[in-house]
Structures are given as structure tokens and as C-alpha cells.
N, C-alpha and C. Protein backbone atom coordinates (compact mmCIF):
# COMPACT_ATOMS: atom_id res chain seq x y z
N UNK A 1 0.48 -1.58 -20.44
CA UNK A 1 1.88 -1.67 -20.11
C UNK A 1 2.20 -3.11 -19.75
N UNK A 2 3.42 -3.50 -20.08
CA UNK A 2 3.97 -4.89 -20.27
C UNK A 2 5.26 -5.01 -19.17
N UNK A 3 5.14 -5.64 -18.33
CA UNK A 3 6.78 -5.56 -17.94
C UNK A 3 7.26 -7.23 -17.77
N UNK A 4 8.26 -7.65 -18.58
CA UNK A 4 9.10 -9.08 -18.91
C UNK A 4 8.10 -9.74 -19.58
N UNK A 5 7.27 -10.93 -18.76
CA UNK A 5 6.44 -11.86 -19.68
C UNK A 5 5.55 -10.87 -20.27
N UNK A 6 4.95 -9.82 -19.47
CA UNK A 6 4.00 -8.88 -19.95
C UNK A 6 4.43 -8.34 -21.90
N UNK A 7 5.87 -8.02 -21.40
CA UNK A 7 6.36 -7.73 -22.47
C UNK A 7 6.18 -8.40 -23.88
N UNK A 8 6.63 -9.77 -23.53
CA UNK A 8 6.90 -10.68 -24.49
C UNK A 8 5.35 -11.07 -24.97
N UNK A 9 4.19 -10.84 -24.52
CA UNK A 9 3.01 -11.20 -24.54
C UNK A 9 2.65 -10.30 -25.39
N UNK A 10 2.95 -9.03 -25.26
CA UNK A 10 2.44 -7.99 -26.31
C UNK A 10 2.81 -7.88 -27.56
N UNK A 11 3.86 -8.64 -27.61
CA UNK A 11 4.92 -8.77 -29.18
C UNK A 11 3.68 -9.68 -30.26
N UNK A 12 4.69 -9.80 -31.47
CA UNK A 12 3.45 -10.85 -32.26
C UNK A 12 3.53 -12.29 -31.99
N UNK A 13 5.01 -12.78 -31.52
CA UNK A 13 4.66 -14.28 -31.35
C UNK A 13 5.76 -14.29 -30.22
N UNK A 14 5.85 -16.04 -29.90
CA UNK A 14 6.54 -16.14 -28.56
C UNK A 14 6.66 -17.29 -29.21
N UNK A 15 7.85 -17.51 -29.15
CA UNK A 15 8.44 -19.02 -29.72
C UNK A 15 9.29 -19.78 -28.68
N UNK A 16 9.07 -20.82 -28.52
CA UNK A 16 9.77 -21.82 -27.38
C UNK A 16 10.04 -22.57 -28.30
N UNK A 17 11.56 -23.24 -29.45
CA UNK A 17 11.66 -24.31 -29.79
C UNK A 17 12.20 -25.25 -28.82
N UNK A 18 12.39 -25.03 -27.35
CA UNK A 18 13.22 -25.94 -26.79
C UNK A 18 12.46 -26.79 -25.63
N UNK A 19 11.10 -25.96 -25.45
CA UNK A 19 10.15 -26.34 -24.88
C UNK A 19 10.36 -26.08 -23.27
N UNK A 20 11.01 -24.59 -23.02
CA UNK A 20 11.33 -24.13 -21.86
C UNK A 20 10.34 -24.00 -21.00
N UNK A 21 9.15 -23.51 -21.38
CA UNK A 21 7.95 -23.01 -20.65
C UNK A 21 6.78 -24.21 -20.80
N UNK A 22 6.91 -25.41 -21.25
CA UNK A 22 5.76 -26.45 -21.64
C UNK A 22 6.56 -26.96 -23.20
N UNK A 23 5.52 -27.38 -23.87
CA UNK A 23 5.46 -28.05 -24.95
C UNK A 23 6.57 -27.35 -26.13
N UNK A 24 6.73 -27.80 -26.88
CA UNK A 24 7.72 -26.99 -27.72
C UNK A 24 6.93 -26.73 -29.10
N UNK A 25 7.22 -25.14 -29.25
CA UNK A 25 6.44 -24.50 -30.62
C UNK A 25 6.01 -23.18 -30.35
N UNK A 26 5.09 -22.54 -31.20
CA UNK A 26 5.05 -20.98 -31.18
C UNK A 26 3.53 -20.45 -30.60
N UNK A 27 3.39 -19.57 -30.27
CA UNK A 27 2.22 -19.26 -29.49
C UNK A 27 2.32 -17.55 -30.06
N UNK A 28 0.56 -17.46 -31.00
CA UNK A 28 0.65 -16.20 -31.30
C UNK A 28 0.37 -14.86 -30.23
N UNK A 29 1.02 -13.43 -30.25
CA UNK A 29 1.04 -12.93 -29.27
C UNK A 29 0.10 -11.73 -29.72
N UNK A 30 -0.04 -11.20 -28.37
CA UNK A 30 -1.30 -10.17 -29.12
C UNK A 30 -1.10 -8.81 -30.45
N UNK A 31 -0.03 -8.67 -30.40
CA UNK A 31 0.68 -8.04 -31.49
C UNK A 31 -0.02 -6.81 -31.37
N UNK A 32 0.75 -6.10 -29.92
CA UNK A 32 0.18 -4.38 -29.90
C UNK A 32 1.72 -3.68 -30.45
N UNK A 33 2.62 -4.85 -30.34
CA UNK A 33 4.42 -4.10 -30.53
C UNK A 33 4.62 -4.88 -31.56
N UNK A 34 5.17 -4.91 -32.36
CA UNK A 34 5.98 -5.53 -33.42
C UNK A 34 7.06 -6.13 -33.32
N UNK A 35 7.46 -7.32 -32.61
CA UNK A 35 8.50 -8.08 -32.24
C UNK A 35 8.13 -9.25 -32.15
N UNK A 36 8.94 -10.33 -31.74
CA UNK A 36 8.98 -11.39 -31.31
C UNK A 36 10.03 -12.00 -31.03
N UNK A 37 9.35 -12.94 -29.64
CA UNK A 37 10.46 -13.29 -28.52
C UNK A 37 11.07 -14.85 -28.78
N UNK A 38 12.14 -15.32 -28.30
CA UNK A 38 12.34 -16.55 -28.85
C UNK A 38 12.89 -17.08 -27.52
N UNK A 39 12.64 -18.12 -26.56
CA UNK A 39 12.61 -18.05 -25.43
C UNK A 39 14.04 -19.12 -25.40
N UNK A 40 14.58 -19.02 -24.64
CA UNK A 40 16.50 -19.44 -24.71
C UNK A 40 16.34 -20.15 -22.99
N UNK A 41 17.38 -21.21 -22.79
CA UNK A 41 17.76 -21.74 -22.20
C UNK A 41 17.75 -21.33 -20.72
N UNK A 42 18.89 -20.50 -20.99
CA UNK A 42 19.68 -19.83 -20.07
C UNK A 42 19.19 -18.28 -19.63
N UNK A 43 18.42 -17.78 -18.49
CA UNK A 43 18.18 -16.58 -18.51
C UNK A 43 19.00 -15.79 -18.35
N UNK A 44 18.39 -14.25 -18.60
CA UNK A 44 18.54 -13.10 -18.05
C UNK A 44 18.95 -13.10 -17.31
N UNK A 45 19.68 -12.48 -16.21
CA UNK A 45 19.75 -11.97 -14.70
C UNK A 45 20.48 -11.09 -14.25
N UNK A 46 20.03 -9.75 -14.14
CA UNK A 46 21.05 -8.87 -14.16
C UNK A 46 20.44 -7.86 -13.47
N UNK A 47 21.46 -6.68 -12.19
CA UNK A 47 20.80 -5.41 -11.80
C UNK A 47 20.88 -4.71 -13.63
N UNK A 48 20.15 -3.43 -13.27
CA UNK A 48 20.20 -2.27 -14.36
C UNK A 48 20.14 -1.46 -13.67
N UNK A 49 20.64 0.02 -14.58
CA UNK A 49 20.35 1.52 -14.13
C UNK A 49 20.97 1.87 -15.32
N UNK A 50 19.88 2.97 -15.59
CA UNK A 50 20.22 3.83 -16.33
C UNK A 50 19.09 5.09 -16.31
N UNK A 51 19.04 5.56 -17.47
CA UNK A 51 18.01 6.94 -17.82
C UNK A 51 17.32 6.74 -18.72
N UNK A 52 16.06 7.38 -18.71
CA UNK A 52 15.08 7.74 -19.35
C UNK A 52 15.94 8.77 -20.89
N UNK A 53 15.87 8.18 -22.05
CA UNK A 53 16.37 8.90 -23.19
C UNK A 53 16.11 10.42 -23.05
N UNK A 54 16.89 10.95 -23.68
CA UNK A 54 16.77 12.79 -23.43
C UNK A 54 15.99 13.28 -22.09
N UNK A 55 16.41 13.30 -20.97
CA UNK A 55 16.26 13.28 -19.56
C UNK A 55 16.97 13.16 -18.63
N UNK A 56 16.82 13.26 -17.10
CA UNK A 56 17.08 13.10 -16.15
C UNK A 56 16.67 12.16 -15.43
N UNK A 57 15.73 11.61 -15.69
CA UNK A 57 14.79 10.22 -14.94
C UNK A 57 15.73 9.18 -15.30
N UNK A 58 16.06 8.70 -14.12
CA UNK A 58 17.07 7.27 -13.72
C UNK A 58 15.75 6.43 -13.24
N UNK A 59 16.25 5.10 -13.98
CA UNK A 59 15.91 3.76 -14.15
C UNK A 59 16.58 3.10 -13.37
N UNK A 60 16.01 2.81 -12.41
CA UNK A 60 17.01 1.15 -11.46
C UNK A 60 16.11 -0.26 -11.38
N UNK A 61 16.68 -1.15 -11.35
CA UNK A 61 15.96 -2.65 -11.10
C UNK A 61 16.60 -3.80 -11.93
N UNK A 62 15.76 -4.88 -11.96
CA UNK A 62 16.65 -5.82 -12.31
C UNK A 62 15.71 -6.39 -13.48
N UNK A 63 16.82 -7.17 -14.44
CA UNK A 63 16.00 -8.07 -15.10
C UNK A 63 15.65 -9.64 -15.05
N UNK A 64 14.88 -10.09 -15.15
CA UNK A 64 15.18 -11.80 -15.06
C UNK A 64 13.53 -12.29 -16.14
N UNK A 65 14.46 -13.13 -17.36
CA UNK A 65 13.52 -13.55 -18.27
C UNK A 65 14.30 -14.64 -19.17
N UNK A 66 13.86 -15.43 -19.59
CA UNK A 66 14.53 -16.57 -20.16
C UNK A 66 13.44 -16.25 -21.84
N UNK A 67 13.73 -15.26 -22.25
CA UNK A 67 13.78 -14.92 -23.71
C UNK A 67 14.91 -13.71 -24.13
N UNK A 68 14.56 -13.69 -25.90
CA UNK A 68 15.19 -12.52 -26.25
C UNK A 68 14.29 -11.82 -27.35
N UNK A 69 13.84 -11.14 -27.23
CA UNK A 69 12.99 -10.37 -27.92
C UNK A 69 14.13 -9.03 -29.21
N UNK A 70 13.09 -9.38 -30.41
CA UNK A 70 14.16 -8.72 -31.26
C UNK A 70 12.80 -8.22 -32.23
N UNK A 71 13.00 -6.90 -33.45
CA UNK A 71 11.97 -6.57 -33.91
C UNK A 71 11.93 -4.97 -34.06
N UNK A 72 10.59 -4.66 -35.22
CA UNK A 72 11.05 -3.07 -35.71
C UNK A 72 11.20 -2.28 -34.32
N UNK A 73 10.10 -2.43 -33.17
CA UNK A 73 9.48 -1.88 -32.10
C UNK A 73 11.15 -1.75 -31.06
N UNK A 74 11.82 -2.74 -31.29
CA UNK A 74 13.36 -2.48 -30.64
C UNK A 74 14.42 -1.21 -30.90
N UNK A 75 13.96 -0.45 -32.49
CA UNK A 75 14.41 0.65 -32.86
C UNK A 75 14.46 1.87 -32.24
N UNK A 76 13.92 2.16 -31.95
CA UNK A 76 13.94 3.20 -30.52
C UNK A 76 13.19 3.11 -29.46
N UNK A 77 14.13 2.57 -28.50
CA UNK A 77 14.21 2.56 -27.08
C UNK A 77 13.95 3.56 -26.71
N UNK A 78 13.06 3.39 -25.37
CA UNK A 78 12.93 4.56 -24.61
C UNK A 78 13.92 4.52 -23.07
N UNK A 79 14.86 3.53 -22.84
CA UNK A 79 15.22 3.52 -21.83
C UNK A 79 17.02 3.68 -22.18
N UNK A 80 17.95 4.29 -22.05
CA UNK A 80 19.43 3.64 -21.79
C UNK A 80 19.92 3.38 -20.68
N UNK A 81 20.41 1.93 -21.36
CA UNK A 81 20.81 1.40 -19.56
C UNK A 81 22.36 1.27 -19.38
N UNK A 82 23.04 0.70 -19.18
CA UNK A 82 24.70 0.98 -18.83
C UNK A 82 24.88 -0.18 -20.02
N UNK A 83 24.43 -1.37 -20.22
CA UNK A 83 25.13 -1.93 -21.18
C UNK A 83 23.92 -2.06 -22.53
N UNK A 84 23.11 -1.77 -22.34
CA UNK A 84 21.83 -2.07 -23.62
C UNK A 84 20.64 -1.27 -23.44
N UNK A 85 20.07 -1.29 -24.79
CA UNK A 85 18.73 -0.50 -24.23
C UNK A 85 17.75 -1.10 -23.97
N UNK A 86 16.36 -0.26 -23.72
CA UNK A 86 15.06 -1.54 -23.45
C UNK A 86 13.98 0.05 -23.50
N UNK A 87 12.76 -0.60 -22.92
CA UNK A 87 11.87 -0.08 -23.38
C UNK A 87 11.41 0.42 -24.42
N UNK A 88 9.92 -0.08 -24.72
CA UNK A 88 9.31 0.30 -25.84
C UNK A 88 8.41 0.91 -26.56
N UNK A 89 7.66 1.15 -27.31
CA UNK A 89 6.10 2.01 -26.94
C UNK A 89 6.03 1.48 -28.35
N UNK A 90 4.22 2.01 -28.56
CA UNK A 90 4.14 1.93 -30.11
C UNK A 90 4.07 3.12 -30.71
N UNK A 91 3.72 3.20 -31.66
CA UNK A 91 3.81 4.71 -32.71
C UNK A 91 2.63 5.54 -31.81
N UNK A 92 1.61 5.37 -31.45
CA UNK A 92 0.63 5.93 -30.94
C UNK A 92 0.66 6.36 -29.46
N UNK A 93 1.68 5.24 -29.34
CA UNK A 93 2.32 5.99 -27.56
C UNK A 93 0.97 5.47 -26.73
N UNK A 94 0.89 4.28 -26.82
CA UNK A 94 -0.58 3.93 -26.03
C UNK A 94 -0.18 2.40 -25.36
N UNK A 95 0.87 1.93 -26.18
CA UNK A 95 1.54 0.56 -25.49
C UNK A 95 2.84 1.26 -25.18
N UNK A 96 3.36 0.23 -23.71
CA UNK A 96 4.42 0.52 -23.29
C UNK A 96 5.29 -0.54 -22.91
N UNK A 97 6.75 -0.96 -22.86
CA UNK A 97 6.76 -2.54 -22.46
C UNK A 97 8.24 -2.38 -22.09
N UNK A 98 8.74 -3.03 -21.01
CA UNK A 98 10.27 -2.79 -20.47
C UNK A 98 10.28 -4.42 -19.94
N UNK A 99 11.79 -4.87 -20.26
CA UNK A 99 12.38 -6.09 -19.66
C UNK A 99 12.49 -5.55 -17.65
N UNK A 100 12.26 -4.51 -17.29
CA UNK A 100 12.75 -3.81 -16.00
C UNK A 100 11.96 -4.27 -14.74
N UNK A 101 12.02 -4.89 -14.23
CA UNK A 101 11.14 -5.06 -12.78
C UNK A 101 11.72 -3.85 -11.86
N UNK A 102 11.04 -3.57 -11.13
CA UNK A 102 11.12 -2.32 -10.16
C UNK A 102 11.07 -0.93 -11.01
N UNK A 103 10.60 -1.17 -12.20
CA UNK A 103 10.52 0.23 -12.81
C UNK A 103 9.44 1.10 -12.52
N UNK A 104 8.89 0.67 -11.17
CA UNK A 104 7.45 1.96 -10.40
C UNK A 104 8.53 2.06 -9.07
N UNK A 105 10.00 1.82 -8.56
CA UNK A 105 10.05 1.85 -7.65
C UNK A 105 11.20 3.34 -7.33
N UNK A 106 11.53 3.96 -8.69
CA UNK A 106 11.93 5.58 -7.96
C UNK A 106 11.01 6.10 -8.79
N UNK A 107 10.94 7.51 -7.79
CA UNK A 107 10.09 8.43 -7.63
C UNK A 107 9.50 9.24 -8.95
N UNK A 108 10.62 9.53 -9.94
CA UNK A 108 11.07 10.03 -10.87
C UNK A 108 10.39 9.35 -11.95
N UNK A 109 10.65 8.53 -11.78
CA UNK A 109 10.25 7.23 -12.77
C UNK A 109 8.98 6.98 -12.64
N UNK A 110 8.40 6.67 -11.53
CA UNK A 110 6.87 6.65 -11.43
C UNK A 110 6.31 7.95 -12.16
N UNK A 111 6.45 9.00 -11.88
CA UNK A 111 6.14 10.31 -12.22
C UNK A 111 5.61 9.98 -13.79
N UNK A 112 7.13 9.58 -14.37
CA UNK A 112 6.89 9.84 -15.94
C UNK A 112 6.31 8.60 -16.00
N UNK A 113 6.12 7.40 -15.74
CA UNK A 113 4.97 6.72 -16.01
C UNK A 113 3.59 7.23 -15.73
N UNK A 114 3.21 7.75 -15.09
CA UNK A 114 1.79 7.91 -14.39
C UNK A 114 1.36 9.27 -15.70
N UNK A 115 2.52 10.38 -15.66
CA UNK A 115 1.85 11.08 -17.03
C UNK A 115 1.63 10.31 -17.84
N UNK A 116 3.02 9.40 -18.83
CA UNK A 116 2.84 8.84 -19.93
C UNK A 116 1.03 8.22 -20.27
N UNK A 117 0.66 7.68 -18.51
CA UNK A 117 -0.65 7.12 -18.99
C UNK A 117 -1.97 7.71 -18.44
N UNK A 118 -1.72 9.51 -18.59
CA UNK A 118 -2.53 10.52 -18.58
C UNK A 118 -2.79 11.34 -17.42
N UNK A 119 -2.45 10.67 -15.92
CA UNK A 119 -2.54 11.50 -14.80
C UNK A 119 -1.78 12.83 -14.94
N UNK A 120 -2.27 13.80 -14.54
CA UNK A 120 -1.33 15.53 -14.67
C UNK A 120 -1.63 15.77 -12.80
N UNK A 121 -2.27 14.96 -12.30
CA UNK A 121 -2.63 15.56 -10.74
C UNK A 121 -2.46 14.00 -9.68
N UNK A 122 -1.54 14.19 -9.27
CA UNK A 122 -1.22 12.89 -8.44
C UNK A 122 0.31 12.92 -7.06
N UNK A 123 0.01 12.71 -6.36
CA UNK A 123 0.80 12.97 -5.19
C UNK A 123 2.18 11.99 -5.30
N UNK A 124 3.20 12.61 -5.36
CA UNK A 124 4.42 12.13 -5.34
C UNK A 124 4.71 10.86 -4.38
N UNK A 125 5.54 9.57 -4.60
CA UNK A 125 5.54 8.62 -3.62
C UNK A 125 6.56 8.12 -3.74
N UNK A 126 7.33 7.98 -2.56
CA UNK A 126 8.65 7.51 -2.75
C UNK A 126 9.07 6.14 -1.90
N UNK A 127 9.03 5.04 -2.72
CA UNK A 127 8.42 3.52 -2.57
C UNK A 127 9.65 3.07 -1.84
N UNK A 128 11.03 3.63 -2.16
CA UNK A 128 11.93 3.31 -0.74
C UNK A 128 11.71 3.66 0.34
N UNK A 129 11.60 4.74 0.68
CA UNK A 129 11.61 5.26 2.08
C UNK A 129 10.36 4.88 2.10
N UNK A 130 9.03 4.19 1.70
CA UNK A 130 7.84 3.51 2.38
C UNK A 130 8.40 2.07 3.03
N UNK A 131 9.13 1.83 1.85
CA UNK A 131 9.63 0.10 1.95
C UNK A 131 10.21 0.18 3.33
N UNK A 132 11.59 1.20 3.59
CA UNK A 132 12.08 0.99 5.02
C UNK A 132 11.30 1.67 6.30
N UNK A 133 10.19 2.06 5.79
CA UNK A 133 9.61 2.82 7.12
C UNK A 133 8.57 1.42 7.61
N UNK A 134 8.47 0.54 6.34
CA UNK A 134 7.71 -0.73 6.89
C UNK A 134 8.79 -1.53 7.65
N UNK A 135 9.53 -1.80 6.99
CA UNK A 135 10.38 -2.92 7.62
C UNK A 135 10.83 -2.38 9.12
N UNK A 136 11.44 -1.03 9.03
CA UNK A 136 11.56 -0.35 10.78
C UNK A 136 9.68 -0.76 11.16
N UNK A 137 8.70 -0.66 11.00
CA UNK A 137 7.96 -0.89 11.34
C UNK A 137 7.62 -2.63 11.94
N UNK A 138 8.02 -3.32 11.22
CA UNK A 138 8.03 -4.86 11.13
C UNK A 138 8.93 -5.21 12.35
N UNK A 139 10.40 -4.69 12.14
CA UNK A 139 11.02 -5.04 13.23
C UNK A 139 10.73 -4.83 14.63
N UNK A 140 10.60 -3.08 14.77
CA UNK A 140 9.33 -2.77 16.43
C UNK A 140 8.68 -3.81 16.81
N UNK A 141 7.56 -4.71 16.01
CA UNK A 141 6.68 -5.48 16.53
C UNK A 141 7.32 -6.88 16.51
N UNK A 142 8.23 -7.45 15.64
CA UNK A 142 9.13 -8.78 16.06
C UNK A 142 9.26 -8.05 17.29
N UNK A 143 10.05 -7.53 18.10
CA UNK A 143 10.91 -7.25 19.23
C UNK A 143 9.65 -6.87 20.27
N UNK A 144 8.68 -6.24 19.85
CA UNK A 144 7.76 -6.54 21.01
C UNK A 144 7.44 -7.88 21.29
N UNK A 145 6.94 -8.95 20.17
CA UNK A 145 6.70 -10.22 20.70
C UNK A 145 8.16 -11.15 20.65
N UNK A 146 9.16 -10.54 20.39
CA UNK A 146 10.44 -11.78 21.00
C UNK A 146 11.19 -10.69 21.15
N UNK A 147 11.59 -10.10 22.86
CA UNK A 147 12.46 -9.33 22.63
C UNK A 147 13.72 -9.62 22.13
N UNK A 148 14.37 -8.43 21.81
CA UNK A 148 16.14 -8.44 21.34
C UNK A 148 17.23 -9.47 22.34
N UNK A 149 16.84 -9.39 23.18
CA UNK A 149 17.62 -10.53 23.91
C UNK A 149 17.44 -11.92 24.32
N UNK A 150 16.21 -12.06 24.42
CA UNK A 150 16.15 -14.04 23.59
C UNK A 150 16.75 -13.68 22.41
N UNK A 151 16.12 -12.99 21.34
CA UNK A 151 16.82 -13.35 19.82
C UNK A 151 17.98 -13.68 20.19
N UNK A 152 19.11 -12.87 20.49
CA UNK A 152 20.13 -12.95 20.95
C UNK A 152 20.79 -13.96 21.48
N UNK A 153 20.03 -14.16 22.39
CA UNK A 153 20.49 -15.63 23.08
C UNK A 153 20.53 -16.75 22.42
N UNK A 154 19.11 -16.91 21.37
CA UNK A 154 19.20 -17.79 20.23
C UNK A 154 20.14 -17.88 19.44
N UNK A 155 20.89 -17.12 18.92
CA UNK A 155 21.48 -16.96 18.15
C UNK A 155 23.36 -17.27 18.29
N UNK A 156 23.33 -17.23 20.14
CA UNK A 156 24.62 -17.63 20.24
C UNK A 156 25.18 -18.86 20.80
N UNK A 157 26.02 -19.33 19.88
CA UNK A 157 26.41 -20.95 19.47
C UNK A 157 26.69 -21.55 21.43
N UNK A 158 26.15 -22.58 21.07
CA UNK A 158 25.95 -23.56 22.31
C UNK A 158 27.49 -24.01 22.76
């Protein structure tokens, strides 16, 4: 599985004529997908959400990549997102590749990744409510070693 550069790495080539990433010219790619990326100026940068094609599994996260990848392997998407599609696989369903960062981070979504790459027995995990049970965790111990009221005090203009 590929996610952004990962992505573009798995295609057949990766072309920089502008010399965005180093030197300017083409660099062959391992060619598990059938595409190739042509790396542009100006990136990516965008939230997403959408669904998993014929499903219920919602896709959230963002993209950020300074290519554009085009090619047979772009023909059916496995992802729709609100303005474009993405994700990819190969015919054998053994490569997988999304422009999506945070695409292990709902629950749903992990799920159908973890089958796609053979688990049938695995404990559900839900990476938000870990994320804020750390950060409530993080904050407890700031405030044990600086309580809430120095902070406070710091914080108000002289």
C-alpha cells in the first residue's frame, strides 16, 4: 500500500521536468500500478471526505502532494470524494494506493483496509477518541507540572 509519494512510487515513472524535488528529468517507478506522475509546481492541498464506492465507509483526511498522477490504473477508483476520485488497486487486488493521508484514521475505514490486506480477526480501534483521550491525558500532566494559574498569569498582558 502506497499513500501520496508512496503512491506516485508505485506508478511506472515519476517525472520532474521542472526540477521540483532535485535535478530535473524522469525516474523509473516500480510499476506495480500503471500510471505516471508528473510532478507540478504548485501543490495539492486540500481536506477530503467522501466514501468508499458501493458502500457506507466514509473517507476523511487531507491531501498534500506536488504531482498529478494520470493512467489506465485511474479508471476505476476505489474512493469518491466530494470533488474527484482517488484510490487505486491493481487487477489482482494486491496493490493499493490513495493521494489520502489519514486514511487509517476512521474506524470504518481501517476495518476495510485491514480485510482488504487479509485480517478477518482484529479488534476494532477508534484513532479519534485515542487521539483525545491522549491529549486530555497530556494536558493533566502540563497542569500538574505548571499549574492552570501561572499559565494564566503568563498569559495576561503586562
Amino acid at each position: 500500500m502506497g499513500i501520496c509519494g508512496g503512491l506516485q512510487m508505485l506508478g511506472n515513472a515519476i517525472h520532474d521536468p521542472n526540477g521540483i524535488e532535485g535535478e530535473a528529468g524522469s525516474s523509473t517507478g516500480l510499476g506495480l500500478l500503471d500510471f505516471e506522475t508528473t510532478l507540478q509546481p504548485e501543490k495539492a492541498l486540500l481536506n477530503v471526505t467522501g466514501k468508499v464506492k458501493n458502500s457506507d465507509i466514509s473517507i476523511q483526511g487531507y491531501e498534500i502532494h506536488a504531482g498529478n498522477s494520470e493512467g489506465p490504473a485511474f479508471k476505476h477508483c476505489l474512493f469518491q470524494l466530494e470533488n474527484h476520485e482517488d484510490g487505486i488497486m491493481n487487477d489482482e487486488q494486491t496493490v493499493l494506493a490513495s493521494y489520502i493521508h489519514g486514511i487509517f484514521d476512521e474506524p470504518d475505514m481501517l476495518a476495510y483496509l485491514l480485510t482488504w490486506a487479509g485480517l478477518s480477526n482484529f479488534e476494532s480501534f477508534d484513532y479519534h477518541k485515542h487521539q483525545m483521550a491522549e491529549l486530555d491525558r497530556l494536558a493533566d500532566e502540563v497542569e500538574k507540572a505548571i499549574p492552570l494559574s501561572s499559565l494564566m498569569q503568563l498569559l495576561r498582558p503586562q
